[in-house]
N, C-alpha and C. Protein backbone atom coordinates (compact mmCIF):
# COMPACT_ATOMS: atom_id res chain seq x y z
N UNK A 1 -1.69 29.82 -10.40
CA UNK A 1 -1.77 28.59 -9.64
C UNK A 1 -1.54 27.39 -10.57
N UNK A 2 -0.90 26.39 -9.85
CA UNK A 2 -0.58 25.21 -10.90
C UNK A 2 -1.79 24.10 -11.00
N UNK A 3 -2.15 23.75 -11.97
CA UNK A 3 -3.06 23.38 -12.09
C UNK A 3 -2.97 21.54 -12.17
N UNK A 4 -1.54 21.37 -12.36
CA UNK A 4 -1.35 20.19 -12.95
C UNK A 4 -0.22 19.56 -12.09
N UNK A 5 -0.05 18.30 -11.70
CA UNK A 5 1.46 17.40 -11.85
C UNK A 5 1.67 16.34 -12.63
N UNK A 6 3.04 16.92 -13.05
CA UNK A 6 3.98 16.55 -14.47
C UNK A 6 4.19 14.91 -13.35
N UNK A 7 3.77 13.93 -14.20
CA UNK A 7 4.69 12.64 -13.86
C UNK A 7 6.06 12.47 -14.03
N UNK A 8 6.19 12.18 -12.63
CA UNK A 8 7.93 11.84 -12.85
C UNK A 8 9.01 10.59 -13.76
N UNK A 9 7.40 9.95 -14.08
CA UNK A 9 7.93 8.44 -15.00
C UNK A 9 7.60 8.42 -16.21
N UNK A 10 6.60 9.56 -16.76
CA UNK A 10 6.33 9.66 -18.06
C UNK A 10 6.10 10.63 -18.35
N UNK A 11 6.30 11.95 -17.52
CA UNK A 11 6.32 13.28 -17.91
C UNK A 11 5.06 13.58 -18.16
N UNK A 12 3.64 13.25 -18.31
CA UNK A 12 2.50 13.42 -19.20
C UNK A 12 1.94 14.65 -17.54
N UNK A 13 1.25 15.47 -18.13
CA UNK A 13 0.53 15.94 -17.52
C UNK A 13 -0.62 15.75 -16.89
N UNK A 14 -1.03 15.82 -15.42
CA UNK A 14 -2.35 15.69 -14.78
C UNK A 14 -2.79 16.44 -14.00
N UNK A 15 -3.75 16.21 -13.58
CA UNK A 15 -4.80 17.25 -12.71
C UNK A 15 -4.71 17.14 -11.60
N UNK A 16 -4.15 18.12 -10.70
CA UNK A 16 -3.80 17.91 -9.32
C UNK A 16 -4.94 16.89 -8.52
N UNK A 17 -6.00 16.98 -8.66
CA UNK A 17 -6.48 16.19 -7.52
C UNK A 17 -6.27 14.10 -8.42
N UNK A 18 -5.57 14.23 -9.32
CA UNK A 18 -5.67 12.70 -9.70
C UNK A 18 -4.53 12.27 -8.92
N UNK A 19 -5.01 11.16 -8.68
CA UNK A 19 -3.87 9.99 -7.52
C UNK A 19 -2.72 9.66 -8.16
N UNK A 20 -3.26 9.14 -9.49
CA UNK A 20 -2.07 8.48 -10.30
C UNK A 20 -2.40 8.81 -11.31
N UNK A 21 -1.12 8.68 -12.68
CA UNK A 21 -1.10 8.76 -13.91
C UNK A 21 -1.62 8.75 -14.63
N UNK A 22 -2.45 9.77 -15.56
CA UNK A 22 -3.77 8.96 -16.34
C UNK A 22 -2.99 8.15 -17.41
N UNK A 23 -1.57 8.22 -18.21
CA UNK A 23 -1.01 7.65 -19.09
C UNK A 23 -0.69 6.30 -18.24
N UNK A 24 -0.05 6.51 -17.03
CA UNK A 24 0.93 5.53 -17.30
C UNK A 24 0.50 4.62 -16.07
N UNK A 25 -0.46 5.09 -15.17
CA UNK A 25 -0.94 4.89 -13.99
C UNK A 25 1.12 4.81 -12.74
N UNK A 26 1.24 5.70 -12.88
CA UNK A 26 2.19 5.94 -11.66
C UNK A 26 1.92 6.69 -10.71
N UNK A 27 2.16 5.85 -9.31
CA UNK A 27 1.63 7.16 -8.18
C UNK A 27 2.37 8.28 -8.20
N UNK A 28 1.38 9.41 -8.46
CA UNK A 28 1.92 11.09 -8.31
C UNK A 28 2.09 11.50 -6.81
N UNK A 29 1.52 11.06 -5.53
CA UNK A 29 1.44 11.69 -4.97
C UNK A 29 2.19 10.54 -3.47
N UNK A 30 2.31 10.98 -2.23
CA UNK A 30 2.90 9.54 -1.42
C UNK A 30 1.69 9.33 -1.00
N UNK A 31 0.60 10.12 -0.81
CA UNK A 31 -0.33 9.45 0.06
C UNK A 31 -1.70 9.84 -1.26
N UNK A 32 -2.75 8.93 -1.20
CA UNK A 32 -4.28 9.02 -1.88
C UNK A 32 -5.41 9.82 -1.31
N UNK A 33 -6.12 9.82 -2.47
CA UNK A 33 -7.55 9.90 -1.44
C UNK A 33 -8.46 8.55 -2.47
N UNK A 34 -8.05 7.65 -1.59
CA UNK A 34 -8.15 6.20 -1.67
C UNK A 34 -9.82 6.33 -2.04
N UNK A 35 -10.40 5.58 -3.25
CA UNK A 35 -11.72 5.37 -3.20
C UNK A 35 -12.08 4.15 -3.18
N UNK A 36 -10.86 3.00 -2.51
CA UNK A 36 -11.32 1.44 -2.26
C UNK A 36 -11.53 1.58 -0.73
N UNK A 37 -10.51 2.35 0.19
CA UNK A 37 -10.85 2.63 1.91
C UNK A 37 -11.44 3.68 1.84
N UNK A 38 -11.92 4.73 1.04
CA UNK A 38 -12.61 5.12 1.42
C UNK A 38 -12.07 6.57 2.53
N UNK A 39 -10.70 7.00 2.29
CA UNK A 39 -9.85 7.79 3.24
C UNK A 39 -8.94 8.31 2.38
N UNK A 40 -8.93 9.53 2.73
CA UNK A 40 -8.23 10.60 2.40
C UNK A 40 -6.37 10.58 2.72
N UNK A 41 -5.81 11.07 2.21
CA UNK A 41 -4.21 11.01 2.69
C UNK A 41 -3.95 9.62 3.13
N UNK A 42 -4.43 8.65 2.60
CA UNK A 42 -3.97 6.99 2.51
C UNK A 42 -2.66 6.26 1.79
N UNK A 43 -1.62 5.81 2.38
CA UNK A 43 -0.79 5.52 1.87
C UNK A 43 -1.15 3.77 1.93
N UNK A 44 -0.84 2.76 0.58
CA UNK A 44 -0.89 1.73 0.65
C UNK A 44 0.63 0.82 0.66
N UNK A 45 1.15 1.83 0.42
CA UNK A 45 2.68 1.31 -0.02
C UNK A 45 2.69 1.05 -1.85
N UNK A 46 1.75 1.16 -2.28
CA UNK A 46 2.25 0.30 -3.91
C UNK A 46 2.15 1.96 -4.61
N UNK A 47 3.01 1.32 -5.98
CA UNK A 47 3.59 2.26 -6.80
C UNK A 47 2.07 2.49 -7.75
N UNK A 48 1.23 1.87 -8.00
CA UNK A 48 0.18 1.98 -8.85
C UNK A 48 -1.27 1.05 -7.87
N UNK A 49 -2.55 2.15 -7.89
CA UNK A 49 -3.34 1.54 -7.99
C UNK A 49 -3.84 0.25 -7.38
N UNK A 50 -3.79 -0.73 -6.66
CA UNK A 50 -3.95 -2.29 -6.37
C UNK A 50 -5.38 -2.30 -6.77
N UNK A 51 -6.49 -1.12 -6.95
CA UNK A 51 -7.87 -1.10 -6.52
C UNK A 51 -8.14 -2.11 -5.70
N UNK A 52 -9.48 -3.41 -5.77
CA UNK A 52 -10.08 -4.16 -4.36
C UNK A 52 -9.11 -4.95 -4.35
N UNK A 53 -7.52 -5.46 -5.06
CA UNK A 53 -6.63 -6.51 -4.69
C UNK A 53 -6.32 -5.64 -3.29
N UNK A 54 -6.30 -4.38 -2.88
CA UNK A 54 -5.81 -4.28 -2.02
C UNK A 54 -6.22 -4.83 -0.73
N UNK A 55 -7.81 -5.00 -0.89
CA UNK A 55 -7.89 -5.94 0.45
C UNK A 55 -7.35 -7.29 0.86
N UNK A 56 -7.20 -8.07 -0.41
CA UNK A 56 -6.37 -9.27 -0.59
C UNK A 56 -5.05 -8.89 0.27
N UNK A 57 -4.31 -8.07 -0.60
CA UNK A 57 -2.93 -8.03 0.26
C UNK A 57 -3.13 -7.54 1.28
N UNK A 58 -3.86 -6.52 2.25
CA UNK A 58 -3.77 -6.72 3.68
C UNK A 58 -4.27 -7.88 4.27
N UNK A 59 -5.11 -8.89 3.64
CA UNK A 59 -5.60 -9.93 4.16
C UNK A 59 -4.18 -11.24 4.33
N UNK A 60 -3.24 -10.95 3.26
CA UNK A 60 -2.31 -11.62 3.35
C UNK A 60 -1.32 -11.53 3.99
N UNK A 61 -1.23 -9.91 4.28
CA UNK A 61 -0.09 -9.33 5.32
C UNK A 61 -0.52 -9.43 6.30
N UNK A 62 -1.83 -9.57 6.89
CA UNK A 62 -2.05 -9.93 7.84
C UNK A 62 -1.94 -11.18 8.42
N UNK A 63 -2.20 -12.44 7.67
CA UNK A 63 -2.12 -13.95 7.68
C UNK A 63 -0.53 -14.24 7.86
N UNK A 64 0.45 -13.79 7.36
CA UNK A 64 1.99 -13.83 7.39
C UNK A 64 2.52 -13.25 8.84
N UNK A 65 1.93 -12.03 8.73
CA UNK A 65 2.14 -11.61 10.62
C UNK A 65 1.93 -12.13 11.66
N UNK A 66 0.44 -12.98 11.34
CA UNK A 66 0.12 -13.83 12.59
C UNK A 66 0.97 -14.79 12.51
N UNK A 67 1.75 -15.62 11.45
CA UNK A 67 2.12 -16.85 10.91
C UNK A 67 3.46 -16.36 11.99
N UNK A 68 4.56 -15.20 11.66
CA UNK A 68 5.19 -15.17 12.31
C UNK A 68 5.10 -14.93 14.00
N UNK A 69 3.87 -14.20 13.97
CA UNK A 69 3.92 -14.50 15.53
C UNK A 69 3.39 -15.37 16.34
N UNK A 70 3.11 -16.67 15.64
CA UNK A 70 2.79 -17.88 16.24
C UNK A 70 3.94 -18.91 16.27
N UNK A 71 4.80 -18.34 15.36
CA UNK A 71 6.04 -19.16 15.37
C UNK A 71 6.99 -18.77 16.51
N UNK A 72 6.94 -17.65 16.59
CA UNK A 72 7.87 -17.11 17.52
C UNK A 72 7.36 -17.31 18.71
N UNK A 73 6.26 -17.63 19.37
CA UNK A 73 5.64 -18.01 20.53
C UNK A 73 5.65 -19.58 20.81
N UNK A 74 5.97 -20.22 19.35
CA UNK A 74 6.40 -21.48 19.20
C UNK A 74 7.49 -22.02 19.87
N UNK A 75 8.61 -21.06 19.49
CA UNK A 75 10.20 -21.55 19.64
C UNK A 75 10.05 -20.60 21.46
N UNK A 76 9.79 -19.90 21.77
CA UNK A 76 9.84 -19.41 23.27
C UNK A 76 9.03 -20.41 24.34
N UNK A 77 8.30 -21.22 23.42
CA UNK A 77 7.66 -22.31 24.10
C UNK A 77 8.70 -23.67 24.23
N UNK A 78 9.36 -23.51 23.25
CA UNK A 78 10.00 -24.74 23.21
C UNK A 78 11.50 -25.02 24.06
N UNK A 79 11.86 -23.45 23.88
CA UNK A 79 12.72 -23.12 24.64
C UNK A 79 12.47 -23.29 26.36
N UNK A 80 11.38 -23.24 26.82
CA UNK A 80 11.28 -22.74 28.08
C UNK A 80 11.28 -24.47 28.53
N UNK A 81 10.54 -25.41 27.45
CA UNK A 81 10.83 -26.75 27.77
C UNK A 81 11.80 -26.98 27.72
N UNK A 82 13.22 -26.77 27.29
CA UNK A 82 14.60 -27.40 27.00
C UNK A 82 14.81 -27.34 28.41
N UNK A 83 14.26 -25.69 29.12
CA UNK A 83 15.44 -25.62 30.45
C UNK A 83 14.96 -26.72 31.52
């Protein structure tokens, strides 16, 4: 049984259950077992680690989403005044 995965960015060897790189911190695997959410098979999208920044950036991806969908309810508003 294999005990290990070889990093694909620095070749160094690790221990199957590690998330990321102990050398180089590169994600080994597509999905975590995240110990900032707290969930197993978690994908964040980033190549390394964010640890608690990651709540920041969903807090920000979230603030940008609303941003666009207040805009866009903006211009369908504005539109409906032109006619």
């Amino acid at each position: 049984m294999n005990d290990f995965i070889v990093c694909k960015k620095c070749e160094t060897k690790n221990h199957t259950d590690n998330n990321f790189c102990r050398h180089c911190g590169e994600k080994l695997k597509n999905t975590c077992k995240c110990w900032v959410k707290k969930k197993d098979n978690y994908d964040c999208g980033e190549s390394s680690c964010p640890g608690y920044s990651l709540f920041y950036q969903e807090k920000i991806k979230a603030q940008e989403s609303f941003l666009q969908d207040h805009n866009r309810s903006q211009l369908q508003i504005g539109e409906e005044h032109r006619q």
